[in-house]
C-alpha atoms as a PDB file:
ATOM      1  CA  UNK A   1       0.000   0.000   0.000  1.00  0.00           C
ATOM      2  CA  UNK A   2       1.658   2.900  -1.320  1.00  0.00           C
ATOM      3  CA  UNK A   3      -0.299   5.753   0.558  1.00  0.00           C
ATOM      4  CA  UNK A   4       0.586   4.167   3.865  1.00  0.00           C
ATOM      5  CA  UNK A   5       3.802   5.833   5.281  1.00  0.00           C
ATOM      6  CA  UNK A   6       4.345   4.088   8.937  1.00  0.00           C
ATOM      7  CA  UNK A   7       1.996   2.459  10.680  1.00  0.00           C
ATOM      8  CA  UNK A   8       2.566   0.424  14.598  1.00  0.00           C
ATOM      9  CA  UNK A   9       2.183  -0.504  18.133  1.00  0.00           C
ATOM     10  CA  UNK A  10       4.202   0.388  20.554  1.00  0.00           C
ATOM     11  CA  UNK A  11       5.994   3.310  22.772  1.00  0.00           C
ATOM     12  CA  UNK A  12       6.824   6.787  22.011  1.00  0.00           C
ATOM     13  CA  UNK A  13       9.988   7.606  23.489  1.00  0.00           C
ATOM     14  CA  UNK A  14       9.682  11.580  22.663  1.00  0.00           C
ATOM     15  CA  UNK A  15       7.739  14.006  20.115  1.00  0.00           C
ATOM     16  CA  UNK A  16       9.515  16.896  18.924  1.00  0.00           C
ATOM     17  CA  UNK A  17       7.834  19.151  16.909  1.00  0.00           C
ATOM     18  CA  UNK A  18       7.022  18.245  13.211  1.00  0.00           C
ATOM     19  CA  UNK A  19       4.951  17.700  10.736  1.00  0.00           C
ATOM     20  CA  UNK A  20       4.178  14.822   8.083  1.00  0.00           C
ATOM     21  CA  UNK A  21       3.197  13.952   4.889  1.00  0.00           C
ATOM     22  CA  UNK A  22       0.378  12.932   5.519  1.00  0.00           C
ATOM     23  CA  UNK A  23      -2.569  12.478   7.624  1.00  0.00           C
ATOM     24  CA  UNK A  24      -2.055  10.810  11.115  1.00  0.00           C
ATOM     25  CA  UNK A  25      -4.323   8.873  13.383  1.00  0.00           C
ATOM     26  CA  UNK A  26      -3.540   7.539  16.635  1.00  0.00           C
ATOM     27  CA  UNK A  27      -5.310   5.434  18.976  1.00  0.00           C
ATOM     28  CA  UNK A  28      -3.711   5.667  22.953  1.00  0.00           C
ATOM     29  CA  UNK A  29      -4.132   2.196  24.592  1.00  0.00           C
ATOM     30  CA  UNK A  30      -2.109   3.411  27.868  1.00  0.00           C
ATOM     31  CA  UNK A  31      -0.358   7.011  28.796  1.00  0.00           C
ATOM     32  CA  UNK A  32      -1.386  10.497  29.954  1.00  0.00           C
ATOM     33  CA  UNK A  33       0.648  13.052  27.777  1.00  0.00           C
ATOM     34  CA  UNK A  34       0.547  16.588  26.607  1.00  0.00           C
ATOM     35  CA  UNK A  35       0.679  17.287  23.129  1.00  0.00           C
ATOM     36  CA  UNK A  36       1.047  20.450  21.342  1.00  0.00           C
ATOM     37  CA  UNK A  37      -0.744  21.237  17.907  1.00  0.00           C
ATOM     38  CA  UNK A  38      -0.385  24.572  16.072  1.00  0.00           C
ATOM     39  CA  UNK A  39       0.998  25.467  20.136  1.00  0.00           C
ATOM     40  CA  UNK A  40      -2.318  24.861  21.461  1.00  0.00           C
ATOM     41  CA  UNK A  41      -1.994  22.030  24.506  1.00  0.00           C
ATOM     42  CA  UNK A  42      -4.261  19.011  24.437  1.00  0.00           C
ATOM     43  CA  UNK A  43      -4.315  15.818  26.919  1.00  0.00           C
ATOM     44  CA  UNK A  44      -3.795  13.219  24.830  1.00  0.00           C
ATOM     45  CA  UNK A  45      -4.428  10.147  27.442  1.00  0.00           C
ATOM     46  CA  UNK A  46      -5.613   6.325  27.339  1.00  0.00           C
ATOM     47  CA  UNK A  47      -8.962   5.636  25.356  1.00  0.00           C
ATOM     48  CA  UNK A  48      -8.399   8.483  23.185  1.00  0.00           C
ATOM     49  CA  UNK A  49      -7.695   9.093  19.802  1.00  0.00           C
ATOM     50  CA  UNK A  50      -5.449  11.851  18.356  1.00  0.00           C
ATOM     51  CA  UNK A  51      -4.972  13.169  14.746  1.00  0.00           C
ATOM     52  CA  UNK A  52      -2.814  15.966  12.513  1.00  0.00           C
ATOM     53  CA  UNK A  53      -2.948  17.100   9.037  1.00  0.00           C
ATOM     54  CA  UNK A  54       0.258  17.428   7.231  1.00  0.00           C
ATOM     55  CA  UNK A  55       0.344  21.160   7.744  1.00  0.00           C
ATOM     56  CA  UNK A  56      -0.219  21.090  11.289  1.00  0.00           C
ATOM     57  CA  UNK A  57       2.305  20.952  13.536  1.00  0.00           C
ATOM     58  CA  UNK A  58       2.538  18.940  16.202  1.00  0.00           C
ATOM     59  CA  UNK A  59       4.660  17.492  19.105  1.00  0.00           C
ATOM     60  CA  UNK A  60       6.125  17.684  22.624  1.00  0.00           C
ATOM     61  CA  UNK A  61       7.183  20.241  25.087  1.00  0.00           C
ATOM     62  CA  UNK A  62       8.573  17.383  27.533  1.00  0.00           C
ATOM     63  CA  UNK A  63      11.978  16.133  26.709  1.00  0.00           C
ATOM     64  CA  UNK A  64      10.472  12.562  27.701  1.00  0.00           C
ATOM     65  CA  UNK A  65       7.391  11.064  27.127  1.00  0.00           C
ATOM     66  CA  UNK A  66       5.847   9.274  30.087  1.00  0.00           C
ATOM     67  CA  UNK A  67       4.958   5.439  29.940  1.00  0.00           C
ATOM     68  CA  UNK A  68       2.427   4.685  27.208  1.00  0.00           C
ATOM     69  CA  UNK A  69       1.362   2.557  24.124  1.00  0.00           C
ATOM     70  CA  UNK A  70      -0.082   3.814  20.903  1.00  0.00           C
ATOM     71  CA  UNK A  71      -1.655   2.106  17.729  1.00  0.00           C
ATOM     72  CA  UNK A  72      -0.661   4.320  14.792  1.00  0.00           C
ATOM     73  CA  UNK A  73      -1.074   4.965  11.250  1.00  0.00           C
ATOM     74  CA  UNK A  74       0.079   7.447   8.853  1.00  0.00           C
ATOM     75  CA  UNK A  75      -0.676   8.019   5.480  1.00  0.00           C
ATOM     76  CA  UNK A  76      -0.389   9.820   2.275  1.00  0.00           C
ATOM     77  CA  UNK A  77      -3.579  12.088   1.179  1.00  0.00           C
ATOM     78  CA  UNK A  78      -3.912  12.933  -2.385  1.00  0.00           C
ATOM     79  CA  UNK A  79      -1.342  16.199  -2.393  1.00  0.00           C
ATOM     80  CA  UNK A  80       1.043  16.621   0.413  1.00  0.00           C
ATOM     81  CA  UNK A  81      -0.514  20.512   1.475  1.00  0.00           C
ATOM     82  CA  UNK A  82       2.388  22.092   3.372  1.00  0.00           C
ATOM     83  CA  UNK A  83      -0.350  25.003   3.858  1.00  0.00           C
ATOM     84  CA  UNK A  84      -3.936  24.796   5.406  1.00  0.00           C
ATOM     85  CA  UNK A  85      -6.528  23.522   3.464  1.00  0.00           C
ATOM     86  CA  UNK A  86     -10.462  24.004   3.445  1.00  0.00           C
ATOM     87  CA  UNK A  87     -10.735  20.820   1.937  1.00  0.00           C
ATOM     88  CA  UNK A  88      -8.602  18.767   0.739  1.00  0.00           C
ATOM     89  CA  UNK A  89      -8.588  15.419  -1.255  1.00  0.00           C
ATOM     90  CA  UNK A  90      -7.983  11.301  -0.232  1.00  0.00           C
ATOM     91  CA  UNK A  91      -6.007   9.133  -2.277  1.00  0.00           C
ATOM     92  CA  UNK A  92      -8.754   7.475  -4.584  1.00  0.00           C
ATOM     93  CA  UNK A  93      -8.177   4.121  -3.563  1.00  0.00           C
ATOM     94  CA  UNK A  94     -10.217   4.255  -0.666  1.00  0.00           C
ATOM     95  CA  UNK A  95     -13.351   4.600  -2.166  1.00  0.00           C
ATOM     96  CA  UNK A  96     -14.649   7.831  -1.274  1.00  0.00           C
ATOM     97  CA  UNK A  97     -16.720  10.099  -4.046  1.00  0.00           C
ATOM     98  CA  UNK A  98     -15.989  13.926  -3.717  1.00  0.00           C
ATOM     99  CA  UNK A  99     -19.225  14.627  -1.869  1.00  0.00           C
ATOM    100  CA  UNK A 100     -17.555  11.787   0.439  1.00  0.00           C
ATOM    101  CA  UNK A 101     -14.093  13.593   0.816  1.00  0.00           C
ATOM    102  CA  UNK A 102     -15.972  17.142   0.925  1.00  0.00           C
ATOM    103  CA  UNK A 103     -17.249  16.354   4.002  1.00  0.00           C
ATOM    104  CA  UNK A 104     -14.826  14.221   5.595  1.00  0.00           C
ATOM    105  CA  UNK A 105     -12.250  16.997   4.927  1.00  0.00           C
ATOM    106  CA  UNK A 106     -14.348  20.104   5.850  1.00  0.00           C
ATOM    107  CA  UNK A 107     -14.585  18.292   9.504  1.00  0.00           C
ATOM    108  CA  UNK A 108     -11.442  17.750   9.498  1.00  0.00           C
ATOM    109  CA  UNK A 109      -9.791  20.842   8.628  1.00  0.00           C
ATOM    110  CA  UNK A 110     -12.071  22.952  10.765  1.00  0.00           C
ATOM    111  CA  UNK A 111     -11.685  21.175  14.131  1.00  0.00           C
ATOM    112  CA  UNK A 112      -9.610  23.164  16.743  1.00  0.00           C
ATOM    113  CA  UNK A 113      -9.629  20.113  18.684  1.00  0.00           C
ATOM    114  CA  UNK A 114      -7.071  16.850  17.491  1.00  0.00           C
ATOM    115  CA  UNK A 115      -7.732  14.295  21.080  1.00  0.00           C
ATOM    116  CA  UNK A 116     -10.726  13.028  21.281  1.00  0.00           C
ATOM    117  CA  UNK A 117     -13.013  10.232  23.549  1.00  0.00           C
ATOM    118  CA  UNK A 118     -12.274   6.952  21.045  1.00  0.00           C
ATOM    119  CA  UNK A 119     -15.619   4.926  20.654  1.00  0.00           C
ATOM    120  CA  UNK A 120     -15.664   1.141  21.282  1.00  0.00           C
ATOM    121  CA  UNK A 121     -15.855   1.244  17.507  1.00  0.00           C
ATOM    122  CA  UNK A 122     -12.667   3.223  17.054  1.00  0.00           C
ATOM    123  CA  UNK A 123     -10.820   1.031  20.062  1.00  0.00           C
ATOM    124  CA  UNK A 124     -11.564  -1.978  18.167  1.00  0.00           C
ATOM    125  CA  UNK A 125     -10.944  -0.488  14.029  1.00  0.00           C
ATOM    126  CA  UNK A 126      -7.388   0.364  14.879  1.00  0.00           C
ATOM    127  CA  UNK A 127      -5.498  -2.448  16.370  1.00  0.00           C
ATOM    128  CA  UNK A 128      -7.770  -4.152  13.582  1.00  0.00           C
ATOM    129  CA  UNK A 129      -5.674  -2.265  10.889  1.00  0.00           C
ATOM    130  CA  UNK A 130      -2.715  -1.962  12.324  1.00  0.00           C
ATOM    131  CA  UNK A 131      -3.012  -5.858  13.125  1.00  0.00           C
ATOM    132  CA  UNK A 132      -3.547  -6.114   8.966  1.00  0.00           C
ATOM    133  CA  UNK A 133      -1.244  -3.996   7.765  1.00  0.00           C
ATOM    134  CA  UNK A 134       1.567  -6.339   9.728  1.00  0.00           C
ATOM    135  CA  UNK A 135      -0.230  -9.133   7.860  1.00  0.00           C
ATOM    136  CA  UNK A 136       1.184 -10.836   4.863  1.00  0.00           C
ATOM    137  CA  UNK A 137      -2.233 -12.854   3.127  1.00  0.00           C
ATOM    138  CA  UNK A 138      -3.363 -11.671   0.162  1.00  0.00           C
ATOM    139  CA  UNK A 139      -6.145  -9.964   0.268  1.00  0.00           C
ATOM    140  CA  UNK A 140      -3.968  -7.878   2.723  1.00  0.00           C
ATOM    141  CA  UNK A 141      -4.498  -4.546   1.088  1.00  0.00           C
ATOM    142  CA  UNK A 142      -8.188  -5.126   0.266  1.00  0.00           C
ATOM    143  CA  UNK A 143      -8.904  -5.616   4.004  1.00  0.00           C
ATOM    144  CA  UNK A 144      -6.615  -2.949   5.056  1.00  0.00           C
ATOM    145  CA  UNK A 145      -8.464  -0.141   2.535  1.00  0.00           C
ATOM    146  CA  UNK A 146     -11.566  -1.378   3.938  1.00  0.00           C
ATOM    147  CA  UNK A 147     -10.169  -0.581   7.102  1.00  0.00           C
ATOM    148  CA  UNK A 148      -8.892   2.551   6.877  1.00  0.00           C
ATOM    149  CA  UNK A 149     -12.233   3.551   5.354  1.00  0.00           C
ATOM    150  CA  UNK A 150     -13.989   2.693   8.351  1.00  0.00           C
ATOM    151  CA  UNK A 151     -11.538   4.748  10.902  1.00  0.00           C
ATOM    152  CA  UNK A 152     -12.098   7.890   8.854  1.00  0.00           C
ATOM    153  CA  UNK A 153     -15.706   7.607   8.713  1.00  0.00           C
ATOM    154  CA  UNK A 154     -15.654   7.037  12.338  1.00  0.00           C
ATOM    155  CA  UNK A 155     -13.332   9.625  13.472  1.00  0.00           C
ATOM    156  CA  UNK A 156     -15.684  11.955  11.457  1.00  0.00           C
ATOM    157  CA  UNK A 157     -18.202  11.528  13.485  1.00  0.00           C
ATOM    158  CA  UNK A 158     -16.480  11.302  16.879  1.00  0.00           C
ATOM    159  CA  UNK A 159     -15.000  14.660  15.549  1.00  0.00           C
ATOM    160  CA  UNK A 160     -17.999  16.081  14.706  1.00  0.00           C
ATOM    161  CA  UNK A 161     -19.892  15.427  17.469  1.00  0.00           C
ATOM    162  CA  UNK A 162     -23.054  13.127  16.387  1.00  0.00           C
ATOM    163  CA  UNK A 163     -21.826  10.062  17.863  1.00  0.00           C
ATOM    164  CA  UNK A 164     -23.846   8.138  20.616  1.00  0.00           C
ATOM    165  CA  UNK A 165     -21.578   5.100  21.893  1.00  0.00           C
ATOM    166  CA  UNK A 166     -24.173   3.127  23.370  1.00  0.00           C
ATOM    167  CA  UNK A 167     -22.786   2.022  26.632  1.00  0.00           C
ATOM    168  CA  UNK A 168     -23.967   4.035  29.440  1.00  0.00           C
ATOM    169  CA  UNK A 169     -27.589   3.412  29.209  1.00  0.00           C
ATOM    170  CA  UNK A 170     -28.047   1.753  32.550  1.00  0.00           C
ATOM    171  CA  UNK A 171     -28.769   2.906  35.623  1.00  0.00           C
ATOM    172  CA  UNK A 172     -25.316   1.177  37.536  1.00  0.00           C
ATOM    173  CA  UNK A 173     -23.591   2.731  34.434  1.00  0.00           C
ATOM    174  CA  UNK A 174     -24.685   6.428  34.850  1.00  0.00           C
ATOM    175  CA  UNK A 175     -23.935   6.022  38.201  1.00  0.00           C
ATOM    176  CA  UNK A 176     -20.617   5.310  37.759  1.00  0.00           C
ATOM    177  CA  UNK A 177     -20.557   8.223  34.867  1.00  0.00           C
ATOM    178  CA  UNK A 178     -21.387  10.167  38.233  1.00  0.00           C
ATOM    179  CA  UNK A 179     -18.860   9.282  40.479  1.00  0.00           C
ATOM    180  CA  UNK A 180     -16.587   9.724  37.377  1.00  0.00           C
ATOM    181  CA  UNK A 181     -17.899  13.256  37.573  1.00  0.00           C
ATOM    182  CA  UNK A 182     -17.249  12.873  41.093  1.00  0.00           C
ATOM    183  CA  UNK A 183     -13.826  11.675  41.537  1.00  0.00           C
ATOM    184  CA  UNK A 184     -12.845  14.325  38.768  1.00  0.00           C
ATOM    185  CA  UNK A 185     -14.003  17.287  41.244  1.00  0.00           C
ATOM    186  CA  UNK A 186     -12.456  16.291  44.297  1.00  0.00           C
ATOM    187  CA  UNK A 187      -9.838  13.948  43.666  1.00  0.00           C
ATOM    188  CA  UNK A 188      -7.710  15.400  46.734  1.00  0.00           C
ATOM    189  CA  UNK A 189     -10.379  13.685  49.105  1.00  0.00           C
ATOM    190  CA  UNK A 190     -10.031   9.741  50.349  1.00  0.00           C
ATOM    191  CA  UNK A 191     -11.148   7.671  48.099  1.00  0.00           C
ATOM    192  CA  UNK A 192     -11.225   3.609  48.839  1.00  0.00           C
ATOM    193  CA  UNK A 193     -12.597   0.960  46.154  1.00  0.00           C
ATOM    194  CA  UNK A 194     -15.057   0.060  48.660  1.00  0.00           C
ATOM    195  CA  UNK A 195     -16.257   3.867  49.289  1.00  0.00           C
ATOM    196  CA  UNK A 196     -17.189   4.186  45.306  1.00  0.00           C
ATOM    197  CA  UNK A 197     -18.729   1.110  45.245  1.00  0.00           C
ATOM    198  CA  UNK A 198     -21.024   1.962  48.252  1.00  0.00           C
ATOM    199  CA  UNK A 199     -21.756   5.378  46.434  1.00  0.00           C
ATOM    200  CA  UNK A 200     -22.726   3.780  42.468  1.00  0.00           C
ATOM    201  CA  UNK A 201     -24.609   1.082  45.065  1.00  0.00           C
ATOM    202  CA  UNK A 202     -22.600  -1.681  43.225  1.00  0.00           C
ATOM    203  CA  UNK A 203     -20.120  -4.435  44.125  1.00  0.00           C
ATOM    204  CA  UNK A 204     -16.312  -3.498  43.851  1.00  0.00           C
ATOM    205  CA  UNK A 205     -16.582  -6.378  41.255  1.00  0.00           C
ATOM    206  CA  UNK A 206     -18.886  -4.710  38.638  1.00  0.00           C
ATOM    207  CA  UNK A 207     -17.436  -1.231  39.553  1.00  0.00           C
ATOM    208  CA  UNK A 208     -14.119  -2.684  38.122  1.00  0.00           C
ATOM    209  CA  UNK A 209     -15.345  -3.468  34.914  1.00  0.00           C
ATOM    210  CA  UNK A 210     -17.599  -0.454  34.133  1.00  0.00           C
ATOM    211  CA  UNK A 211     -15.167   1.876  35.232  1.00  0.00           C
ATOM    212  CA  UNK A 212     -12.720  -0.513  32.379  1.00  0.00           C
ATOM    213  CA  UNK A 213     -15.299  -0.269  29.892  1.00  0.00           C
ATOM    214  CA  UNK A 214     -15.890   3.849  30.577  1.00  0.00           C
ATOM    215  CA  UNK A 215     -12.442   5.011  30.896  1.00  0.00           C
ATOM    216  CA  UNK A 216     -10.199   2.115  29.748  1.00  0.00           C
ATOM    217  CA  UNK A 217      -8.920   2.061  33.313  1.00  0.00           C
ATOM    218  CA  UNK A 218      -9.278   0.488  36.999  1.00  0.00           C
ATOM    219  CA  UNK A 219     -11.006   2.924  39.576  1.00  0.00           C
ATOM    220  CA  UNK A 220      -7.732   3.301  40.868  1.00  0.00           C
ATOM    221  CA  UNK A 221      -5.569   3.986  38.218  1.00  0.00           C
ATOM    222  CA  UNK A 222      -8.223   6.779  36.828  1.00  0.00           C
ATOM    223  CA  UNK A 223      -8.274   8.782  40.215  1.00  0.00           C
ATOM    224  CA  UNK A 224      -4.330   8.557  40.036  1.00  0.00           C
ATOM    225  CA  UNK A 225      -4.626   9.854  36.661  1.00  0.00           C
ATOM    226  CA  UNK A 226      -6.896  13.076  37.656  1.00  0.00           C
ATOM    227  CA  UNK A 227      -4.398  13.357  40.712  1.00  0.00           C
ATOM    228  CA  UNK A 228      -1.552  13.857  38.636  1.00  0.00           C
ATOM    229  CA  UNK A 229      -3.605  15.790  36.115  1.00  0.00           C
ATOM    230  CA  UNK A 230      -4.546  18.489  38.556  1.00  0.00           C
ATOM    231  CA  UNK A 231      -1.167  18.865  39.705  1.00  0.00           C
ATOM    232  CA  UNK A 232       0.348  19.379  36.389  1.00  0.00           C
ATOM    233  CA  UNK A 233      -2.156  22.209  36.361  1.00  0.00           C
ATOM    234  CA  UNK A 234      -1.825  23.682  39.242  1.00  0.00           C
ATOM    235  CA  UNK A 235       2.589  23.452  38.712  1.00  0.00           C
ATOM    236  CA  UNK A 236       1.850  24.953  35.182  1.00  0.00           C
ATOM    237  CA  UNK A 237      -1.124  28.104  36.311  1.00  0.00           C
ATOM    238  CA  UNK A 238       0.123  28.714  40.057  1.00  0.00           C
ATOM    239  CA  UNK A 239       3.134  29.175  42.454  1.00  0.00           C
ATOM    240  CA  UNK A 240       1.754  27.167  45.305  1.00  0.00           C
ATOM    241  CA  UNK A 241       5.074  25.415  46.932  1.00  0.00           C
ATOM    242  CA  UNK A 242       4.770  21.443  45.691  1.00  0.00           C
ATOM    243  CA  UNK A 243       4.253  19.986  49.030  1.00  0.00           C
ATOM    244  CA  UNK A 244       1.307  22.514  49.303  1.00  0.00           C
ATOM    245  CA  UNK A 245       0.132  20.692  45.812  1.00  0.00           C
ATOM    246  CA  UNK A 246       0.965  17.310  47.038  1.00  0.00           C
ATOM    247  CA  UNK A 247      -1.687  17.551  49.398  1.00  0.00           C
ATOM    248  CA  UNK A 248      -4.620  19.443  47.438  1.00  0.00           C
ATOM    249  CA  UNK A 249      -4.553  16.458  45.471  1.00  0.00           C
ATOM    250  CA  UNK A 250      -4.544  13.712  47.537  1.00  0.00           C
ATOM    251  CA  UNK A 251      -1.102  12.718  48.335  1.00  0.00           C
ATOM    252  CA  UNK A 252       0.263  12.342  51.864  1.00  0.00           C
ATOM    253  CA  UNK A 253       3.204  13.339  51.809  1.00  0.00           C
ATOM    254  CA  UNK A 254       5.367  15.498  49.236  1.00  0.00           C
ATOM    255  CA  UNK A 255       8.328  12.470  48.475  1.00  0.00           C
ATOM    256  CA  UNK A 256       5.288  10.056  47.585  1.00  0.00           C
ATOM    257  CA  UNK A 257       3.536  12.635  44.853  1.00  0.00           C
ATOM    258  CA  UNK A 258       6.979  13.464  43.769  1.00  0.00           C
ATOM    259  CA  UNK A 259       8.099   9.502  43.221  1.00  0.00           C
ATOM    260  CA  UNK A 260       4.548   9.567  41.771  1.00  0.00           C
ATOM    261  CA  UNK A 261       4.293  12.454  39.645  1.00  0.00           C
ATOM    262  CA  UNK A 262       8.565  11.072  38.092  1.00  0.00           C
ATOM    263  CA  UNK A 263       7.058   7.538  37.933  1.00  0.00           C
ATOM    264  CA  UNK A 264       3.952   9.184  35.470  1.00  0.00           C
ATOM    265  CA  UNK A 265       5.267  12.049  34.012  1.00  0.00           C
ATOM    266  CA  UNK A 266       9.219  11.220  33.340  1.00  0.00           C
ATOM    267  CA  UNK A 267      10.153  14.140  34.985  1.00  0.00           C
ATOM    268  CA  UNK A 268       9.894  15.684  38.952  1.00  0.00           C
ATOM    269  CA  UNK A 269       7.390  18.711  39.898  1.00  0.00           C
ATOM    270  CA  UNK A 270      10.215  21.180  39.400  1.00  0.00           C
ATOM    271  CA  UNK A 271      11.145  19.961  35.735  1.00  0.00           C
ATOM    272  CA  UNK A 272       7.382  19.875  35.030  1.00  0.00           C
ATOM    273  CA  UNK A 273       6.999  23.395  35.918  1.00  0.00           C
ATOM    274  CA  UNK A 274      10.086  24.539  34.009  1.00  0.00           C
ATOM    275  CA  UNK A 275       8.937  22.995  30.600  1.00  0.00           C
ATOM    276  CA  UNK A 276       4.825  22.820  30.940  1.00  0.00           C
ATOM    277  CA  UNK A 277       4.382  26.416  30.739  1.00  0.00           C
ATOM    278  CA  UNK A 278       3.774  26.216  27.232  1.00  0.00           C
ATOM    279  CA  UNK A 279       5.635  27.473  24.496  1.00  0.00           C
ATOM    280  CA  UNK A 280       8.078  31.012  24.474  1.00  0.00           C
ATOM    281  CA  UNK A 281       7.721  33.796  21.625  1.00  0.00           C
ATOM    282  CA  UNK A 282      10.963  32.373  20.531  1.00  0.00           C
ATOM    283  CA  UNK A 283       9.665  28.911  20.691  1.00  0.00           C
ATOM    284  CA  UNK A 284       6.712  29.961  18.637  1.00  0.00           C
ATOM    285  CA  UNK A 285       8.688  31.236  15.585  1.00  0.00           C
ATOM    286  CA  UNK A 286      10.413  28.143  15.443  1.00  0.00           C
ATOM    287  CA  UNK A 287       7.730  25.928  15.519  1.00  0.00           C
ATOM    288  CA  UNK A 288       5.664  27.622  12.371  1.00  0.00           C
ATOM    289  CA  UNK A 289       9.405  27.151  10.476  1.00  0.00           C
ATOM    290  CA  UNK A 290       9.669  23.113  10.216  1.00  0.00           C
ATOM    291  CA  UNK A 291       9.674  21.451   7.559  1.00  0.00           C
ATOM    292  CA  UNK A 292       8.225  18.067   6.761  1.00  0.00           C
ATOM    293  CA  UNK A 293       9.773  15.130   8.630  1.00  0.00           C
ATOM    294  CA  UNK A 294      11.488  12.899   5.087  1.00  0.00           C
ATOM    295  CA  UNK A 295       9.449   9.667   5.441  1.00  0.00           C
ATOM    296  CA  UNK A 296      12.848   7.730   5.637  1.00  0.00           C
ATOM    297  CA  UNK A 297      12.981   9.515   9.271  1.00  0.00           C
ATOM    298  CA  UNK A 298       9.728   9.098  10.231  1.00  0.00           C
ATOM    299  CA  UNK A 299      10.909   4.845   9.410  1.00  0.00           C
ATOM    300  CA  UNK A 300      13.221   4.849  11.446  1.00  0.00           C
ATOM    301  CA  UNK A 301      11.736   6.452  14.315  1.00  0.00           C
ATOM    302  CA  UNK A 302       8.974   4.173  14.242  1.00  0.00           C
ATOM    303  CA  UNK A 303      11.598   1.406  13.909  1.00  0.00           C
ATOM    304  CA  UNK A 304      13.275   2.290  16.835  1.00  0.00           C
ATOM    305  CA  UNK A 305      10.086   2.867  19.209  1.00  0.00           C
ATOM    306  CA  UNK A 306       9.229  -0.920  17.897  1.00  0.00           C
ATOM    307  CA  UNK A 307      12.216  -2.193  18.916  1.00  0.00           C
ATOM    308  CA  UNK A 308      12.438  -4.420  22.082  1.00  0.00           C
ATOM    309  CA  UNK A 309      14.949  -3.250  24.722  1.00  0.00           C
ATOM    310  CA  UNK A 310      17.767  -5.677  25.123  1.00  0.00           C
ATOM    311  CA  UNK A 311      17.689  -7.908  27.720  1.00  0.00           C
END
C-alpha cells in the first residue's frame, strides 16, 4: 500500500515538533501526555484518539514522554498541502466520491480540537488495521483499505460530534458516569474501592469493569490519573510550593507525589513546571518554520520505538 507511510504498536519515546506527509491517526491504549498542535496544549491520554494534518504541527514540550502505548497509522492524502486547506482530497483508492471527501475533509480541517473520547468502535478499528497492515495474506491490502475507510468515517463523526456510543444506558452505568464526575471534582479527598462502590450502590466487582469499559482504566488507576492531572495544572497556572500541591490532590506526603508524579510524568514537579508552561515567543517562531519530517525519518523512528529493549 503505497499511501501508507508508517503504521505500529508500541511506545513513544519523545515528540519533537514536526509535521508529516500525511494524515495521522492515533489510537492511545495506555499514557497520559501533553501534546502540542499549532501550540495549542491538548491531553492526549488512554482511550483516546489523536490526529494531525500534514500542515499542522505537532509534538512535545517534555523532553520525555511518560509510559504509554499507541496504535498508529500514517498516510499519504492525495497532495502533500504544506499550507492549510479548506478541503482537501484522499487518495482514490479508498473509495470515497468527492461529496464523500468534501465532508470528511471540511470536519477535518475545521476542528480546533485533534484528542478526542475513542468509541468502542474506534478502540476496536485500529489495532484491527494496524493488526492487517503487519499481515502478509493476500487480500492484505483489500482488508486494510476497507479498514482505513472505516476509521475515517468514524473519526468523522467522533469529531464532529453526532456520535452516541451506546454504553452508558443503565442505571449502575450512569452512576458510575457520576462518580466519574465525582472523583474528577475532588480527587484530593479519600477515596477507597469500597467507598465508590457503596456510592454507584454496586459491588467493587462490577465497579471494576464499568469503570474498564468507561475510561479504559481500573477505579484506581483513573483517580491517580486526575491526581496527577490536577497537579500538572496547578505546577503549570500557580506558584503554590509542591508539598502545598501534594496535598490538594490527595497525596500524603510530598516524596510520595513526587516519586509519583517522576514515575507518570518522566520528569519531577520542578522539571514539570520549568517545561509545561507552554511554548516562548521564541519557541513559537520556530515551531511555524519546520519542515516536513522525510518519510525515511519518520521509518526509522517508528523502527526504533518498535524495537524491544535488550535484555
Amino acid at each position: 500500500m503505497n499511501k501508507i507511510i508508517s503504521y505500529g504498536y508500541f511506545p513513544i519515546k519523545e515528540l519533537n515538533p514536526h509535521k508529516n506527509k500525511g494524515m495521522e491517526i492515533t489510537y492511545v491504549e495506555k499514557g497520559m501526555m501533553e501534546w502540542m498542535v499549532e501550540g495549542q496544549p491538548e491531553k492526549v491520554e488512554a482511550g483516546s484518539v489523536f490526529f494531525t494534518l500534514p500542515w499542522q504541527v505537532h509534538g512535545s514540550l517534555l523532553p520525555k514522554e511518560p509510559e504509554n502505548a499507541i496504535w498508529h497509522v500514517l498516510f499519504h492524502l492525495e497532495l502533500d498541502y504544506s499550507t492549510p486547506q479548506t478541503l482537501f482530497s484522499f487518495t482514490h483508492d479508498l473509495g470515497f466520491s468527492a461529496e464523500e471527501m468534501g465532508i470528511l475533509s471540511k470536519t477535518f480541517a475545521s476542528s480546533e480540537q485533534h484528542s478526542f473520547r475513542a468509541t468502542t468502535a474506534m478502540r476496536g478499528l485500529m489495532p484491527a488495521l494496524i493488526t492487517e497492515l503487519q499481515s502478509t495474506h493476500d487480500l492484505r491490502e483489500a482488508h486494510a483499505n476497507t479498514l482505513l475507510r472505516a476509521v475515517l468515517v468514524e473519526l468523522k463523526r467522533i469529531v464532529a460530534g453526532n456520535v452516541v456510543d451506546a454504553e452508558t444506558h443503565s442505571l449502575s452505568e450512569q452512576r458510575v458516569q457520576d462518580l466519574i464526575t465525582d472523583l474528577s471534582a475532588n480527587c484530593g479527598q479519600h477515596w477507597t474501592l469500597s467507598s465508590m462502590a457503596q456510592l454507584c450502590g454496586i459491588r467493587r466487582t462490577q465497579l471494576g469493569k464499568l469503570f474498564q469499559r468507561l475510561t479504559n482504566s481500573t477505579p484506581t488507576e483513573f483517580l491517580f490519573r486526575i491526581r496527577i492531572e490536577r497537579a500538572k495544572t496547578q505546577l503549570r497556572r500557580t506558584n503554590f510550593r509542591v508539598i502545598d500541591i501534594a496535598y490538594d490532590c490527595g497525596y500524603g506526603s510530598s516524596q510520595y507525589f513526587a516519586n509519583a508524579f517522576k514515575q507518570t510524568v518522566g520528569m519531577t514537579p520542578t522539571e514539570y513546571r520549568k517545561f509545561g508552561k507552554g511554548l516562548t515567543g521564541g519557541e513559537s517562531s520556530d515551531w511555524k518554520k519546520i519542515q516536513f519530517r522525510s518519510e525515511d525519518e519518520e521509518l526509522r523512528r517508528v523502527k526504533a520505538f518498535s524495537e524491544k529493549p535488550a535484555q
